[in-house]
Protein backbone atom coordinates (compact mmCIF):
# COMPACT_ATOMS: atom_id res chain seq x y z
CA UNK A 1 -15.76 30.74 24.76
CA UNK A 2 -13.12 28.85 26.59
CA UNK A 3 -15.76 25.97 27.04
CA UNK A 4 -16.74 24.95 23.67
CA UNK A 5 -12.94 25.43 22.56
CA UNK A 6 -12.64 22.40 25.41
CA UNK A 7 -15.86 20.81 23.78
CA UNK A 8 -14.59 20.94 20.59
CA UNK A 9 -10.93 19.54 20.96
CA UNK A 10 -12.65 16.76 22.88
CA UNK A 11 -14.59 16.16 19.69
CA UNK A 12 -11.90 16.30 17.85
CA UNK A 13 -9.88 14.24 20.31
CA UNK A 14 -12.36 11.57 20.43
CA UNK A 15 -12.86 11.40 16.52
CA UNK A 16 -9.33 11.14 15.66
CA UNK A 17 -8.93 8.54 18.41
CA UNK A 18 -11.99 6.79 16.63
CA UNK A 19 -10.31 6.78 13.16
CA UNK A 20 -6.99 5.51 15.07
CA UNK A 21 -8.99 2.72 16.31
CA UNK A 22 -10.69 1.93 12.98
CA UNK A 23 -7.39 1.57 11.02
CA UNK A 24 -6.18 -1.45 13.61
CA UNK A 25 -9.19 -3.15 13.24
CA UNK A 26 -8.98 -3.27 9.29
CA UNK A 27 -5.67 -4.12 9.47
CA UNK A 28 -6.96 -7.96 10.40
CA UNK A 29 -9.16 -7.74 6.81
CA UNK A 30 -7.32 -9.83 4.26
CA UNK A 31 -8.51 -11.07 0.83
CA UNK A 32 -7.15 -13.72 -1.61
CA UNK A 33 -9.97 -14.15 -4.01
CA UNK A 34 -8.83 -14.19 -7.60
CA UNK A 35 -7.92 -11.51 -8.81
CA UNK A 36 -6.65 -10.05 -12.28
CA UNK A 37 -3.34 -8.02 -10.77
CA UNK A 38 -1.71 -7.63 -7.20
CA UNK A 39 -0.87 -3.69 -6.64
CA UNK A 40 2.27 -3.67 -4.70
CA UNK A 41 2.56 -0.32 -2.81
CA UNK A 42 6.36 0.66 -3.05
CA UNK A 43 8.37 0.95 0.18
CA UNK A 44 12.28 2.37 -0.70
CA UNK A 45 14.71 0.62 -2.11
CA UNK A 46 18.80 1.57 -1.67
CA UNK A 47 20.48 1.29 -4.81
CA UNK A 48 18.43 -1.40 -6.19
CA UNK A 49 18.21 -3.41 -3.21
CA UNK A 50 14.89 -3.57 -1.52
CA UNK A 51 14.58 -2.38 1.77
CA UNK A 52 12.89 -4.83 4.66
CA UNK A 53 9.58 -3.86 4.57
CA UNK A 54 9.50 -3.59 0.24
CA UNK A 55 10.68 -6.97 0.16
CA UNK A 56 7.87 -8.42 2.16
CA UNK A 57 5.05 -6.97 0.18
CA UNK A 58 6.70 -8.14 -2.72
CA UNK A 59 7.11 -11.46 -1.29
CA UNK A 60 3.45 -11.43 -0.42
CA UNK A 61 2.84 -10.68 -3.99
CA UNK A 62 4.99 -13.64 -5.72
CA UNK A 63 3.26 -15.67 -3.31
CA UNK A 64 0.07 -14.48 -4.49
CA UNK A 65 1.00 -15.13 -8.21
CA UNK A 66 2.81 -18.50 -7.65
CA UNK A 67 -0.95 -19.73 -5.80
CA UNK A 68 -2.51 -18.65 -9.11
CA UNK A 69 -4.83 -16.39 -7.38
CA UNK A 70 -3.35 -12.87 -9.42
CA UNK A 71 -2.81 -13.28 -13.29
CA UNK A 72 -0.42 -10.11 -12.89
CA UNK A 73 1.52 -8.16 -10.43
CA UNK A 74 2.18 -4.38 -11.00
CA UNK A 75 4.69 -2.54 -8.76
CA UNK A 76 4.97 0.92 -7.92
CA UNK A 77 7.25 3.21 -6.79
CA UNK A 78 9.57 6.31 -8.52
CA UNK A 79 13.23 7.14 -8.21
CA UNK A 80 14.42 7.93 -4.52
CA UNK A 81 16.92 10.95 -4.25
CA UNK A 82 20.19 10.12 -5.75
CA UNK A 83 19.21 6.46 -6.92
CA UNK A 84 19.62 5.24 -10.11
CA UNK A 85 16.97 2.94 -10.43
CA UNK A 86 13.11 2.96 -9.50
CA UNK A 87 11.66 0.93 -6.63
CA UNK A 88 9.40 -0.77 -9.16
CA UNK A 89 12.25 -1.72 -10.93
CA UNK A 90 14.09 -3.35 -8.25
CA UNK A 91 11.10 -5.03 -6.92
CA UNK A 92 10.41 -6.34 -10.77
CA UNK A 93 14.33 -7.47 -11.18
CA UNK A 94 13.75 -9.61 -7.51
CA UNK A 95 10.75 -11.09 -8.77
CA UNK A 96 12.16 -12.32 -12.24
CA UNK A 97 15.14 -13.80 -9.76
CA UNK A 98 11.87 -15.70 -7.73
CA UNK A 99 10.55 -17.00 -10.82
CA UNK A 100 8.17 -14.47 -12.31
CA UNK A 101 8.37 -14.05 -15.64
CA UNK A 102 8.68 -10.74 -16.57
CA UNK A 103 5.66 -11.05 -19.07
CA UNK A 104 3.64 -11.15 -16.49
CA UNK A 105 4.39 -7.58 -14.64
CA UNK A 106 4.22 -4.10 -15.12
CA UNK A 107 6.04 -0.79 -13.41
CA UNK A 108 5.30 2.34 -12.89
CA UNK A 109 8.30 4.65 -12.03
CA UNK A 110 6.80 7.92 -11.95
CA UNK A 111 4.94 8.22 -7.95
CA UNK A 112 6.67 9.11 -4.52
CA UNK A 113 3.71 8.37 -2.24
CA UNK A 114 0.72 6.03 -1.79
CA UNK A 115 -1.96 8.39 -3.95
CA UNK A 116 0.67 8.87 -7.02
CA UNK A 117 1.22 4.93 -6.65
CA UNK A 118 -2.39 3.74 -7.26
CA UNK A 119 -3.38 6.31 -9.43
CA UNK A 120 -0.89 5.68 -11.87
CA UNK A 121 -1.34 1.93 -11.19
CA UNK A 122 -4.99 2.62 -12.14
CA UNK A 123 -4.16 3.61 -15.31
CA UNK A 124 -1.96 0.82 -16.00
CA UNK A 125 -4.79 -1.76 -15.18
CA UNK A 126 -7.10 0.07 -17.80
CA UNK A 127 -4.71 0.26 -20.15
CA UNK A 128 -3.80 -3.60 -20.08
CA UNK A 129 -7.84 -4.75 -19.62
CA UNK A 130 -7.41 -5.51 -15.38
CA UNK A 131 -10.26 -5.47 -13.78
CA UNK A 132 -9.85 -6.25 -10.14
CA UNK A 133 -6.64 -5.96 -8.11
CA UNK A 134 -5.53 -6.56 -4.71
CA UNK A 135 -4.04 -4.18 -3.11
CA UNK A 136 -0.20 -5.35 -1.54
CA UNK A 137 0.97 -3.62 1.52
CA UNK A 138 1.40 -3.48 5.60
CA UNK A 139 -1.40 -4.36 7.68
CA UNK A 140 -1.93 -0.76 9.37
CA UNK A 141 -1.26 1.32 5.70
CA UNK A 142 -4.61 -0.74 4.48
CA UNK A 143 -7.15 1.32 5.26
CA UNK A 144 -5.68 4.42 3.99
CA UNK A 145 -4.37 2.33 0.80
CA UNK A 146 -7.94 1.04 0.11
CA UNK A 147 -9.60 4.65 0.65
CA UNK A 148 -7.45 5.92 -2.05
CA UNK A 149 -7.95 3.05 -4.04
CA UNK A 150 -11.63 3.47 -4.03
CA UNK A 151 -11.24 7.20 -4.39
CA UNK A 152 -9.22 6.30 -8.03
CA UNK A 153 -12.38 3.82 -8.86
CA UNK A 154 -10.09 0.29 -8.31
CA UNK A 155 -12.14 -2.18 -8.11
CA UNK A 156 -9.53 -3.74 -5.14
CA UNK A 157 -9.40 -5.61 -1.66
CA UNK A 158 -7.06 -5.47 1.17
CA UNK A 159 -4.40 -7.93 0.84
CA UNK A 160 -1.62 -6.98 3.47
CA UNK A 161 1.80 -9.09 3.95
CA UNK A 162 1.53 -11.52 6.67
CA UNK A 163 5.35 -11.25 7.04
CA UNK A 164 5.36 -7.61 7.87
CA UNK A 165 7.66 -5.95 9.23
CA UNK A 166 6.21 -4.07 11.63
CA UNK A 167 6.28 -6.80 14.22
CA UNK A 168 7.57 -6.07 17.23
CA UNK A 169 4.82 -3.69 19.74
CA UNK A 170 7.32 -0.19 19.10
CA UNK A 171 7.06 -0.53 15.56
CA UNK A 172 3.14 -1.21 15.35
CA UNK A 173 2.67 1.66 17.53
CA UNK A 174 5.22 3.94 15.20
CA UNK A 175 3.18 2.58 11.99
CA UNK A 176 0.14 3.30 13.94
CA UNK A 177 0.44 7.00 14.92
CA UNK A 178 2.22 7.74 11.36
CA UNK A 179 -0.84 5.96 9.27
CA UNK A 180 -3.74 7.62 12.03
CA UNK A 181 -2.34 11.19 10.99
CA UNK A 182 -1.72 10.61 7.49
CA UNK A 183 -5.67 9.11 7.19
CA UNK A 184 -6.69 11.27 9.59
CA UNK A 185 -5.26 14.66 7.18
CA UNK A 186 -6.85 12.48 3.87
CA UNK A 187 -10.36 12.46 5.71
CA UNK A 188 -9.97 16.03 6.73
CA UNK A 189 -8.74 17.65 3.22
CA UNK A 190 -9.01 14.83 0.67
CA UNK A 191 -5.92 13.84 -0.35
């Protein structure tokens, strides 16, 4: 008995180790075909200022607009405790101040993680005709950020911030570990 409970943690091990692997290596993948909307993936914000990392995938995402290669940009993200104004607010009010007009985004205020953010950003991309999207976020949350997508039937590609940031080797390896067992748990029980 003892032995294949050994056998099968190894297995175990080794798979999860696999998976670990798998999200680094898609965190190089990075598309900027045109597109009909960039999906921003909300990261906190403190009293309507967005935090570090927020502001660089919606950096990444004006970027993406002013190039002309998204018609749109929706941005996600709820209420944090004891704020009185959404993330996808915020990130919406610092993109009018970069020179997006406002016509040209959408919000949705109601998610707290990364499933709630593209499913309701799914149904703000059939309800305004989008087709195809890329998907805004940090390097190492793309491969769990495009499994969901797919699993909410977004027709999207990876297009993580080049300024994350998650730069220095501590932080990678923190974003690393915390992204391995979140994907890891989505493989295992779906969401």
């Amino acid at each position: 008995m003892k032995k294949y409970l050994i056998i099968g943690i190894s297995l175990f091990v080794t798979w999860y180790l696999f998976n670990t692997y798998r999200i680094y290596l898609y965190s190089t993948k990075y598309y900027d075909q045109k597109s009909d909307v960039a999906i921003v993936l909300g990261a906190g914000t403190n009293e309507g200022k967005l935090s570090p990392v927020f502001k660089e995938r919606v950096n990444h995402a004006i970027n993406l607009y002013q190039q002309g290669i998204v018609d749109h940009i929706i941005f996600t993200g709820g209420f944090g405790e004891g704020q009185s104004m959404s993330d996808s607010k915020a990130a919406m009010l610092y993109a009018v101040e970069e020179g997006v007009p406002e016509a040209k985004m959408f919000i949705e205020e109601k998610s707290c993680i990364t499933f709630e953010n593209l499913k309701n950003a799914k149904i703000l991309m059939d309800n305004h005709g989008m087709k195809t999207a890329l998907i805004v976020s940090d390097p190492l949350h793309m491969k769990r950020a495009m499994r969901i997508s797919d699993s909410h039937g977004i027709n999207g590609k990876p297009s993580p911030t080049p300024t994350s940031m998650y730069r220095s080797w501590d932080a990678k390896l923190d974003a690393l570990v915390y992204e391995s067992f979140y994907y890891n748990l989505n493989l295992l029980f779906r969401h």
